[in-house]
PDB file of N, CA and C in Angstrom:
ATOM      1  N   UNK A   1       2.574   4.925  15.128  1.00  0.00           N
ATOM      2  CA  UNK A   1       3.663   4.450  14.283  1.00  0.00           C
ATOM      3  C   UNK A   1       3.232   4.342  12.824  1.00  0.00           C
ATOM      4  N   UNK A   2       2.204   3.571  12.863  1.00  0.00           N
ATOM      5  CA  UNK A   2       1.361   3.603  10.998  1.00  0.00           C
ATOM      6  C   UNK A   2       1.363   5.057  10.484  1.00  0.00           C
ATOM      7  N   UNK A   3       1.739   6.149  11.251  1.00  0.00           N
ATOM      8  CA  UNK A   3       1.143   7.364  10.166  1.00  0.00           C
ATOM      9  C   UNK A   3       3.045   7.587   9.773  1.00  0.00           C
ATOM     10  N   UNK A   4       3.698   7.195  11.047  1.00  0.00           N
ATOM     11  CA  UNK A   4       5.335   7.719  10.212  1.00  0.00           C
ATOM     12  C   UNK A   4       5.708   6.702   8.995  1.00  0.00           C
ATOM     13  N   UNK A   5       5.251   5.703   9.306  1.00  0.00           N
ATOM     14  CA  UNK A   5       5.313   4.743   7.885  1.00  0.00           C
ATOM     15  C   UNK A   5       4.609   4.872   6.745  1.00  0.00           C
ATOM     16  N   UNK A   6       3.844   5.737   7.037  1.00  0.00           N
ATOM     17  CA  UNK A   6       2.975   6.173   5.739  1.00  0.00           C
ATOM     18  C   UNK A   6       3.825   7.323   5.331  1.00  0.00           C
ATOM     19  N   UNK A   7       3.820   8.355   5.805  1.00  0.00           N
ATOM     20  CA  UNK A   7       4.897   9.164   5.408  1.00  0.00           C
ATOM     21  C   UNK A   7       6.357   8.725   4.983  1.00  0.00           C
ATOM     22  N   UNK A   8       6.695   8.101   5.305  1.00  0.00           N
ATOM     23  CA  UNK A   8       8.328   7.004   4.978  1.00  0.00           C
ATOM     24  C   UNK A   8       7.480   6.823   3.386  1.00  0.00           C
ATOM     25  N   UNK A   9       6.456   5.828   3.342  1.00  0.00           N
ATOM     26  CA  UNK A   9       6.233   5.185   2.187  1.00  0.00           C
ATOM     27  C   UNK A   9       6.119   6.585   1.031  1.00  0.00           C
ATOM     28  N   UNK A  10       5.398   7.585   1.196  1.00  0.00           N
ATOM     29  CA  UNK A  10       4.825   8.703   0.072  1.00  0.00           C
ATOM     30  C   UNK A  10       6.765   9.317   0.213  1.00  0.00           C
ATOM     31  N   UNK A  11       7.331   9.511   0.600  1.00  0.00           N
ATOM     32  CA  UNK A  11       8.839  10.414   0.328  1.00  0.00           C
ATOM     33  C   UNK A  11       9.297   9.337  -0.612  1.00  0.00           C
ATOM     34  N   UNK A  12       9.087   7.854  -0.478  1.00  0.00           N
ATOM     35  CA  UNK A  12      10.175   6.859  -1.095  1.00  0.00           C
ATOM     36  C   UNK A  12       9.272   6.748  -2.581  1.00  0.00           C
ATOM     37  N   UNK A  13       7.778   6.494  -2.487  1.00  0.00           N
ATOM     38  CA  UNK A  13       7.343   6.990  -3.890  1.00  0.00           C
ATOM     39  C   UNK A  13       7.577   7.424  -4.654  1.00  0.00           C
ATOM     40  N   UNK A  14       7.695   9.112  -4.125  1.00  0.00           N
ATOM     41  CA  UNK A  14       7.608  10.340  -4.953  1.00  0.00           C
ATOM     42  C   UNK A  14       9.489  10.504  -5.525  1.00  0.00           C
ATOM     43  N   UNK A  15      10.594   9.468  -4.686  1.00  0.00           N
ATOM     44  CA  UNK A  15      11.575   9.725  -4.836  1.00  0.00           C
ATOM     45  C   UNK A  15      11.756   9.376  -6.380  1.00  0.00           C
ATOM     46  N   UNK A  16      11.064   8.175  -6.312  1.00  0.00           N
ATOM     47  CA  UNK A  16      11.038   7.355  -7.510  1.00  0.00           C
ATOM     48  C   UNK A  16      10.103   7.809  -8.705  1.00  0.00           C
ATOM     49  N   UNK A  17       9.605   9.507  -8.473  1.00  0.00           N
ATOM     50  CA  UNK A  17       8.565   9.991  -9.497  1.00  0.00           C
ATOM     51  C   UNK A  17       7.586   9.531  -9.339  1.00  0.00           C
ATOM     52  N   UNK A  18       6.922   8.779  -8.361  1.00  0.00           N
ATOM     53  CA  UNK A  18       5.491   8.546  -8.571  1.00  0.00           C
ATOM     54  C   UNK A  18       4.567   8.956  -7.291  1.00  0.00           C
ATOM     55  N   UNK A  19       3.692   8.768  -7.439  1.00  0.00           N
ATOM     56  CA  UNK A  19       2.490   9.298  -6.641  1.00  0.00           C
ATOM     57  C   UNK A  19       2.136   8.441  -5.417  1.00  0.00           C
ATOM     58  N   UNK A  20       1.645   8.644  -4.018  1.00  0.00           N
ATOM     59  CA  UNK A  20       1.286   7.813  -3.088  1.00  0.00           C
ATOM     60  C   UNK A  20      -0.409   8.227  -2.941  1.00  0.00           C
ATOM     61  N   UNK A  21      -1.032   8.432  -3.587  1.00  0.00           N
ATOM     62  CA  UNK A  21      -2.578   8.510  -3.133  1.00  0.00           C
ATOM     63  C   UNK A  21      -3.315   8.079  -1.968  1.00  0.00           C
ATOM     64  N   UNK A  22      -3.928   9.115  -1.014  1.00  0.00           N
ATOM     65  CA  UNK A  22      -4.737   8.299  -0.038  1.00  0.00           C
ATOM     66  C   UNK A  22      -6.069   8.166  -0.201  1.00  0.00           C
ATOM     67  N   UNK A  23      -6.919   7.093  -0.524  1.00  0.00           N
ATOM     68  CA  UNK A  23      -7.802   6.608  -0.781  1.00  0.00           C
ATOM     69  C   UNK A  23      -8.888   6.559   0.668  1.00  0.00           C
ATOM     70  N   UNK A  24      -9.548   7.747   0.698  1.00  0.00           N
ATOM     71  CA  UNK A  24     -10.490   7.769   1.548  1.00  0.00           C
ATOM     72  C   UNK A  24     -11.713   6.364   1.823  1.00  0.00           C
ATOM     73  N   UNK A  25     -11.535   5.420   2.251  1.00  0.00           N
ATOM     74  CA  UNK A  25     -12.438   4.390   3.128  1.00  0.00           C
ATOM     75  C   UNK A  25     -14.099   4.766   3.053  1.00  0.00           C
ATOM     76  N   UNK A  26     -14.643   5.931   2.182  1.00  0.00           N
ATOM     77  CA  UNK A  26     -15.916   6.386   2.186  1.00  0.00           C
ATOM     78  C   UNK A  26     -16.987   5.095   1.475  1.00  0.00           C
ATOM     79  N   UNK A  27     -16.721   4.954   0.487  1.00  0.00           N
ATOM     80  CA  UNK A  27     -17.432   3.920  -0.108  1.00  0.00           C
ATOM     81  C   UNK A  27     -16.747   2.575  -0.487  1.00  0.00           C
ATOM     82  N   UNK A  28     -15.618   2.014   0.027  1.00  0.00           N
ATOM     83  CA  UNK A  28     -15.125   0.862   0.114  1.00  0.00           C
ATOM     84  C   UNK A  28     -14.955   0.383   0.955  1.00  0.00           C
ATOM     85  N   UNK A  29     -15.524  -0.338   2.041  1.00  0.00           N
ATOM     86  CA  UNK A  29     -14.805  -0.739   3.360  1.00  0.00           C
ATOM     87  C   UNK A  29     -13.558  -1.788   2.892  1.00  0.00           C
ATOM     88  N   UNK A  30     -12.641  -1.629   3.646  1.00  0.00           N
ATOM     89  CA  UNK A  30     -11.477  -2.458   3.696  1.00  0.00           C
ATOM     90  C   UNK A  30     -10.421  -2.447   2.670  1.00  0.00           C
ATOM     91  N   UNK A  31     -10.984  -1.404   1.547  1.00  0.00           N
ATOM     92  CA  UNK A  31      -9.908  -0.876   0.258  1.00  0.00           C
ATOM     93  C   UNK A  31      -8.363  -0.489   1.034  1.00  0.00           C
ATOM     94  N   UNK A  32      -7.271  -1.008   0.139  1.00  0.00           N
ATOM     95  CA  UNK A  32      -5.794  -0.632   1.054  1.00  0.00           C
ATOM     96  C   UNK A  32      -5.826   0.637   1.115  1.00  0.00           C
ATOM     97  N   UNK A  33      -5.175   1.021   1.941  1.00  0.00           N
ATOM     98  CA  UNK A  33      -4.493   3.100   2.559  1.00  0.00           C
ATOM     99  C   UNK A  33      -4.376   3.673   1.260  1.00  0.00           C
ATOM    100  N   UNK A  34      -3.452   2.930   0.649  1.00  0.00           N
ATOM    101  CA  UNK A  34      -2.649   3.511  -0.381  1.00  0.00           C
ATOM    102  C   UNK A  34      -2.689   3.216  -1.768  1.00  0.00           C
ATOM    103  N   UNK A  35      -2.758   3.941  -2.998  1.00  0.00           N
ATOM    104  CA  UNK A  35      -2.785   3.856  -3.952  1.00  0.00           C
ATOM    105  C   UNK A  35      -1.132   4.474  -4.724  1.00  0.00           C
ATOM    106  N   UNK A  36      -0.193   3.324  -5.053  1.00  0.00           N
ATOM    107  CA  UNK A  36       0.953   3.153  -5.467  1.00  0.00           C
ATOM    108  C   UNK A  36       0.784   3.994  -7.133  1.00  0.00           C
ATOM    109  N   UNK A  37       0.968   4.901  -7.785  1.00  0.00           N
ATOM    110  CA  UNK A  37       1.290   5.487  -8.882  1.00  0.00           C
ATOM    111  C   UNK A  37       2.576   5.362  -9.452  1.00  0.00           C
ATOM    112  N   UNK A  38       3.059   4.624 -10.347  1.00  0.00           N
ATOM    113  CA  UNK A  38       4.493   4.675 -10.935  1.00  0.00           C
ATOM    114  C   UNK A  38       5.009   5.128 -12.016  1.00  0.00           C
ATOM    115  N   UNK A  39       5.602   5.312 -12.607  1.00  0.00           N
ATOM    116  CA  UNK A  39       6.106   5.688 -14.322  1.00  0.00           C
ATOM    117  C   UNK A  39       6.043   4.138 -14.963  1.00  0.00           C
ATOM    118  N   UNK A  40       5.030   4.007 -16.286  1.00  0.00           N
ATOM    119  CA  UNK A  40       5.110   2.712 -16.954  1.00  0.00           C
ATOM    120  C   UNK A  40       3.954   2.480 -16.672  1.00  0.00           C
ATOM    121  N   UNK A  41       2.704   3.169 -15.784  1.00  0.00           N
ATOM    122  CA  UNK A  41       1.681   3.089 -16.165  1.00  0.00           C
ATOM    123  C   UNK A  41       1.306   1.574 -15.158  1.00  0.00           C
ATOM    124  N   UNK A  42       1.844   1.470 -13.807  1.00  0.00           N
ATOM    125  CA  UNK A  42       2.473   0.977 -12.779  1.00  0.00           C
ATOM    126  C   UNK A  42       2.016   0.990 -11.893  1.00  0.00           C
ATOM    127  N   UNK A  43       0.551   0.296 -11.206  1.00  0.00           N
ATOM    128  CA  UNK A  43      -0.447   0.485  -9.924  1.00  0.00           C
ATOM    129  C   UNK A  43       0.088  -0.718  -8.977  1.00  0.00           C
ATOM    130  N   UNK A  44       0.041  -0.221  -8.101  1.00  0.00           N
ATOM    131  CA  UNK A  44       0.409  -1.066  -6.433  1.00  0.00           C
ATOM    132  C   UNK A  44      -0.140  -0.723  -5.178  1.00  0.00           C
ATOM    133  N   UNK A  45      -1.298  -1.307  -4.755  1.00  0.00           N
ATOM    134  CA  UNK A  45      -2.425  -1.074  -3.735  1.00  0.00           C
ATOM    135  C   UNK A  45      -1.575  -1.378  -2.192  1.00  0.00           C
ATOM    136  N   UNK A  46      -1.448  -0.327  -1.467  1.00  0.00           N
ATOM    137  CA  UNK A  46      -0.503  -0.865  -0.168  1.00  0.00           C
ATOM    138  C   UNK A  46      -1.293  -0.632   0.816  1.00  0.00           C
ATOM    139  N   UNK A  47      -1.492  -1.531   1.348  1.00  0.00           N
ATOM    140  CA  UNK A  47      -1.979  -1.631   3.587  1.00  0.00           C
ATOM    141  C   UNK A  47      -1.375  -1.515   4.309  1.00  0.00           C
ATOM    142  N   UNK A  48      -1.483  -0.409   4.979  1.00  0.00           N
ATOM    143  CA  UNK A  48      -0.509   0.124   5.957  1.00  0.00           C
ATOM    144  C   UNK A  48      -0.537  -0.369   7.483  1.00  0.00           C
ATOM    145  N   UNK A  49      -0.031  -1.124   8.489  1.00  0.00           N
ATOM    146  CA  UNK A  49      -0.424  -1.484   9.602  1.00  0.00           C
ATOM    147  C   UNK A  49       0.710  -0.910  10.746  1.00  0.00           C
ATOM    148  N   UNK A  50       0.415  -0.960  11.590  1.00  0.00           N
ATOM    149  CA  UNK A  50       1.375  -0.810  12.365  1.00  0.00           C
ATOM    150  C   UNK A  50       1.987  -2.248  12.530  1.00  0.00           C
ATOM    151  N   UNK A  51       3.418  -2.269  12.882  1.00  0.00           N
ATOM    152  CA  UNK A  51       4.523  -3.455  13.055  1.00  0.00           C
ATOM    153  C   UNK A  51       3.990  -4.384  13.976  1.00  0.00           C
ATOM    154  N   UNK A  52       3.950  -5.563  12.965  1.00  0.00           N
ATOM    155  CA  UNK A  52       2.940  -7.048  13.552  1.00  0.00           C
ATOM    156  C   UNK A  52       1.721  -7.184  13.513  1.00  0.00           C
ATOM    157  N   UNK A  53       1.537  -6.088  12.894  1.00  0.00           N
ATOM    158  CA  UNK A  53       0.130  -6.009  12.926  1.00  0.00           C
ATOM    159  C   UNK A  53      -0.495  -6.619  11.312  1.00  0.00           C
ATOM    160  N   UNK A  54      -1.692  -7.487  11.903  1.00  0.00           N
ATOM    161  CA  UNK A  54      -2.142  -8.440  10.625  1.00  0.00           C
ATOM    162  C   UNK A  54      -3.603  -7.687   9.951  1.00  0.00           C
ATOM    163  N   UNK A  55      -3.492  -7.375   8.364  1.00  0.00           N
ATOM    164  CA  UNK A  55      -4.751  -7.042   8.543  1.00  0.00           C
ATOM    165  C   UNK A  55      -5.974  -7.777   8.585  1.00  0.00           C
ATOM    166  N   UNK A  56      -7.268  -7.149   8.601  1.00  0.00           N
ATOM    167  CA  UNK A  56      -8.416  -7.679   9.057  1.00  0.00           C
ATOM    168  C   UNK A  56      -9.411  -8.567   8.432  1.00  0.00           C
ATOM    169  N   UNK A  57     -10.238  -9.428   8.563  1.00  0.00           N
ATOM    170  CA  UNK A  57     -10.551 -10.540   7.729  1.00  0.00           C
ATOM    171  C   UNK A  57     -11.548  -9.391   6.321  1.00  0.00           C
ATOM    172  N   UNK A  58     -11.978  -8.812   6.782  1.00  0.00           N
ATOM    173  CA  UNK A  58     -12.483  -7.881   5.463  1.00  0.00           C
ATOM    174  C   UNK A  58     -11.193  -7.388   4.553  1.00  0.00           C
ATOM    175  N   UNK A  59     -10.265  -6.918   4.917  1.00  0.00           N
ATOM    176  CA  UNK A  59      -9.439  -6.544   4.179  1.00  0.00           C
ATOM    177  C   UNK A  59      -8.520  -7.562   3.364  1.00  0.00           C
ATOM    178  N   UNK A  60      -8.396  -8.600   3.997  1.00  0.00           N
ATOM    179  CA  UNK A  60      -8.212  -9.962   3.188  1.00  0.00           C
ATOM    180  C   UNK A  60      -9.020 -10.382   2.052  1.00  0.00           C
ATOM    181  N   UNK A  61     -10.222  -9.976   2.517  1.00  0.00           N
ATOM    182  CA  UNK A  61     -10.923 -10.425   1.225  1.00  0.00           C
ATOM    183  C   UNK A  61     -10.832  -9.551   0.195  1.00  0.00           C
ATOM    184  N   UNK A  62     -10.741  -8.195   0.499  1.00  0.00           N
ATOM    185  CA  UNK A  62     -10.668  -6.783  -0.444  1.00  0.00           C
ATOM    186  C   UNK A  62      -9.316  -7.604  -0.835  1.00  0.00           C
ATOM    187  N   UNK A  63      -8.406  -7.376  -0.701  1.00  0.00           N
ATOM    188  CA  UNK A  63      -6.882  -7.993  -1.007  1.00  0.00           C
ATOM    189  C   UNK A  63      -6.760  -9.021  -2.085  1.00  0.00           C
ATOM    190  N   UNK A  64      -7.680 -10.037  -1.482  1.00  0.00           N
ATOM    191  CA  UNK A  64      -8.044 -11.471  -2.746  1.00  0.00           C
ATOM    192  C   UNK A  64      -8.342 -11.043  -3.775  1.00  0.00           C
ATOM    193  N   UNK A  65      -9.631  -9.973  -3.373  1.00  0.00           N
ATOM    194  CA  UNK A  65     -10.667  -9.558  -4.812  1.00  0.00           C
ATOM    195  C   UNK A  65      -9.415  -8.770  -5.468  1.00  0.00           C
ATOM    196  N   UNK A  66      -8.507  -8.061  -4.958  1.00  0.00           N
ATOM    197  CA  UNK A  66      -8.273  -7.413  -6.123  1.00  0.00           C
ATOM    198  C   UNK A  66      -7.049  -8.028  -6.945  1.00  0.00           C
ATOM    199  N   UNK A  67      -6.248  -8.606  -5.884  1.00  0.00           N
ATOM    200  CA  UNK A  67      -5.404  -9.650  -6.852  1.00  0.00           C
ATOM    201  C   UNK A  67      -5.805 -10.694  -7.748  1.00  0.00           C
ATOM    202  N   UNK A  68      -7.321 -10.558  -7.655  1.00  0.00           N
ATOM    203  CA  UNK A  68      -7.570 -11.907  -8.687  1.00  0.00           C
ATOM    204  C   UNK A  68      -7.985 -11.162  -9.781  1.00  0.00           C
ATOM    205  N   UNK A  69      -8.141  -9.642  -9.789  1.00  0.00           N
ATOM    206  CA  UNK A  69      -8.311  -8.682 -10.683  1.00  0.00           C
ATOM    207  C   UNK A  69      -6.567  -8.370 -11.496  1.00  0.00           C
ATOM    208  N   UNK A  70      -6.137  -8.895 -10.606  1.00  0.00           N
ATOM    209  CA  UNK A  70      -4.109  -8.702 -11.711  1.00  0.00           C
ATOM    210  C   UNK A  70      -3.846  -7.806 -10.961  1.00  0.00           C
ATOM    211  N   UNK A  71      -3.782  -7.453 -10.257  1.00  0.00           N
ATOM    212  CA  UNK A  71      -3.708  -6.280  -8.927  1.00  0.00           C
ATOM    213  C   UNK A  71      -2.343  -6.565  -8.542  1.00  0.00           C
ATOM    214  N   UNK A  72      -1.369  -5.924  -7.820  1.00  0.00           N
ATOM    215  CA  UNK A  72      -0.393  -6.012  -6.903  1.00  0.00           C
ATOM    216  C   UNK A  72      -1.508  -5.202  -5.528  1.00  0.00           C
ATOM    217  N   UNK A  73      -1.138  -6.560  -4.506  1.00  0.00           N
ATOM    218  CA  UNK A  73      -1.636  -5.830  -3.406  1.00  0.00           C
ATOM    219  C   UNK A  73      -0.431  -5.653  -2.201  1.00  0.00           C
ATOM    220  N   UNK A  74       0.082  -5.178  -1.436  1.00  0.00           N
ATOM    221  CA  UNK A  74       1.611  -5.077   0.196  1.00  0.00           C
ATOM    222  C   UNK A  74       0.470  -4.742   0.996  1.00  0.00           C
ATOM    223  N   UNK A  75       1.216  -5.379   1.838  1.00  0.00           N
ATOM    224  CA  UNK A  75       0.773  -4.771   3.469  1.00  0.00           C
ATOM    225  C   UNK A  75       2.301  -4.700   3.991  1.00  0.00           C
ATOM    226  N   UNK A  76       1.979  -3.546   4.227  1.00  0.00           N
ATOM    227  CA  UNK A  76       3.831  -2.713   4.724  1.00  0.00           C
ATOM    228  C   UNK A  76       3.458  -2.062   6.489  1.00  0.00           C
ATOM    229  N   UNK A  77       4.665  -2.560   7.155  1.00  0.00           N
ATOM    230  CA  UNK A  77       4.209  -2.703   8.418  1.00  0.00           C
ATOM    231  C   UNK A  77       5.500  -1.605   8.762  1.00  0.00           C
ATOM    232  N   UNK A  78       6.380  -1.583   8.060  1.00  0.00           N
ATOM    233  CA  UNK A  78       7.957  -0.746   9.179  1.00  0.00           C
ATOM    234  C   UNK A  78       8.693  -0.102   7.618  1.00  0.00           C
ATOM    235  N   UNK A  79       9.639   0.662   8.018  1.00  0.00           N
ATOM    236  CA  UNK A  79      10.422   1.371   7.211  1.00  0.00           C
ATOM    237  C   UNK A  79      11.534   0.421   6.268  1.00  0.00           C
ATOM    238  N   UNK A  80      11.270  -0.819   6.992  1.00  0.00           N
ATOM    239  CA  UNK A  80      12.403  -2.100   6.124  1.00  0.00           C
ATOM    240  C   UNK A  80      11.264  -2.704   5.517  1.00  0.00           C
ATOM    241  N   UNK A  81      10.215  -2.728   5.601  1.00  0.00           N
ATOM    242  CA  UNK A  81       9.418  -3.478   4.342  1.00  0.00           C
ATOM    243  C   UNK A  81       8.762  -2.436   3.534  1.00  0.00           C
ATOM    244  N   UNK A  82       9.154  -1.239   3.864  1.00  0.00           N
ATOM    245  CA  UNK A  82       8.477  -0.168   2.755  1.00  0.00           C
ATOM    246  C   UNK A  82       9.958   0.046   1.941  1.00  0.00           C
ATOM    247  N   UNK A  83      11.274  -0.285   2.285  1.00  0.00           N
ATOM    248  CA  UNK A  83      12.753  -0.388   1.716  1.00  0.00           C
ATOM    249  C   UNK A  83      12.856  -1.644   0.429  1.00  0.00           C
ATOM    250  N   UNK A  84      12.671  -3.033   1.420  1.00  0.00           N
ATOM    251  CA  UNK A  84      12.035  -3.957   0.507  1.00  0.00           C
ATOM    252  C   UNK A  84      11.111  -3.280  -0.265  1.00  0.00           C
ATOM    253  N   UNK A  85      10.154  -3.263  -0.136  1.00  0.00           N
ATOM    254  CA  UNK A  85       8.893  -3.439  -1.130  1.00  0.00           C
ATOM    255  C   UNK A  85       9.204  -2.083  -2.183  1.00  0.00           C
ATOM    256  N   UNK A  86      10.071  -0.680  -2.095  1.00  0.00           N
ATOM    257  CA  UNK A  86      10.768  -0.483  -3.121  1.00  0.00           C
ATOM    258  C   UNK A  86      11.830  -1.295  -4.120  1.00  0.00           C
ATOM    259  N   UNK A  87      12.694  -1.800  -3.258  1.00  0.00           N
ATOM    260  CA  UNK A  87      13.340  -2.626  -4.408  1.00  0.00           C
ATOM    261  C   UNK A  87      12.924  -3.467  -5.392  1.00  0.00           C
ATOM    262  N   UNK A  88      11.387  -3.665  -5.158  1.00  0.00           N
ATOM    263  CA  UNK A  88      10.945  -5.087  -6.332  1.00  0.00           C
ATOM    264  C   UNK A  88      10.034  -3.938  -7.267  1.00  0.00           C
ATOM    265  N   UNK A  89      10.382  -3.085  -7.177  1.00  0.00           N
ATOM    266  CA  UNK A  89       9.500  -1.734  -8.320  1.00  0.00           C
ATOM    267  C   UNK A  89      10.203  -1.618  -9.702  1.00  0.00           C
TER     268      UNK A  89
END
């Protein structure tokens, strides 16, 4: 289910002109899936899980660190919180 929601998320991106980047896990453990690209110069780090699914205590902390950096961080679980989480763009 996480990979059709990833795909849902990069069509609703790109609808909006911007970029969905996948950020290969090579040298970051627990960095989010997704790297959000927008017009306005507009970054939004998204975690992709499958529905109910919570992420993991490493990725919480990646999450903290980067919001305390001014970061926007989502964890988007279904096609209605990747709907939401367009509307606040």
């Amino acid at each position: 289910m996480e990979k059709k929601v990833e795909k849902y998320l990069v069509v609703r991106v790109e609808s909006l002109g911007g970029l969905c980047v996948k950020f290969p896990p090579l040298f970051f453990a627990g960095f989010p899936d997704r790297i959000v690209l927008l017009p306005g110069a507009r970054i939004v780090f998204v975690e992709l899980k499958d529905e109910g699914k919570k992420p993991t205590p490493l990725q919480v902390r990646v999450h903290k660190r980067l919001k305390a950096l001014g970061f926007r961080v989502e964890v988007l679980d279904s096609k209605e919180s990747i709907d939401e989480f367009i509307l606040t763009l």
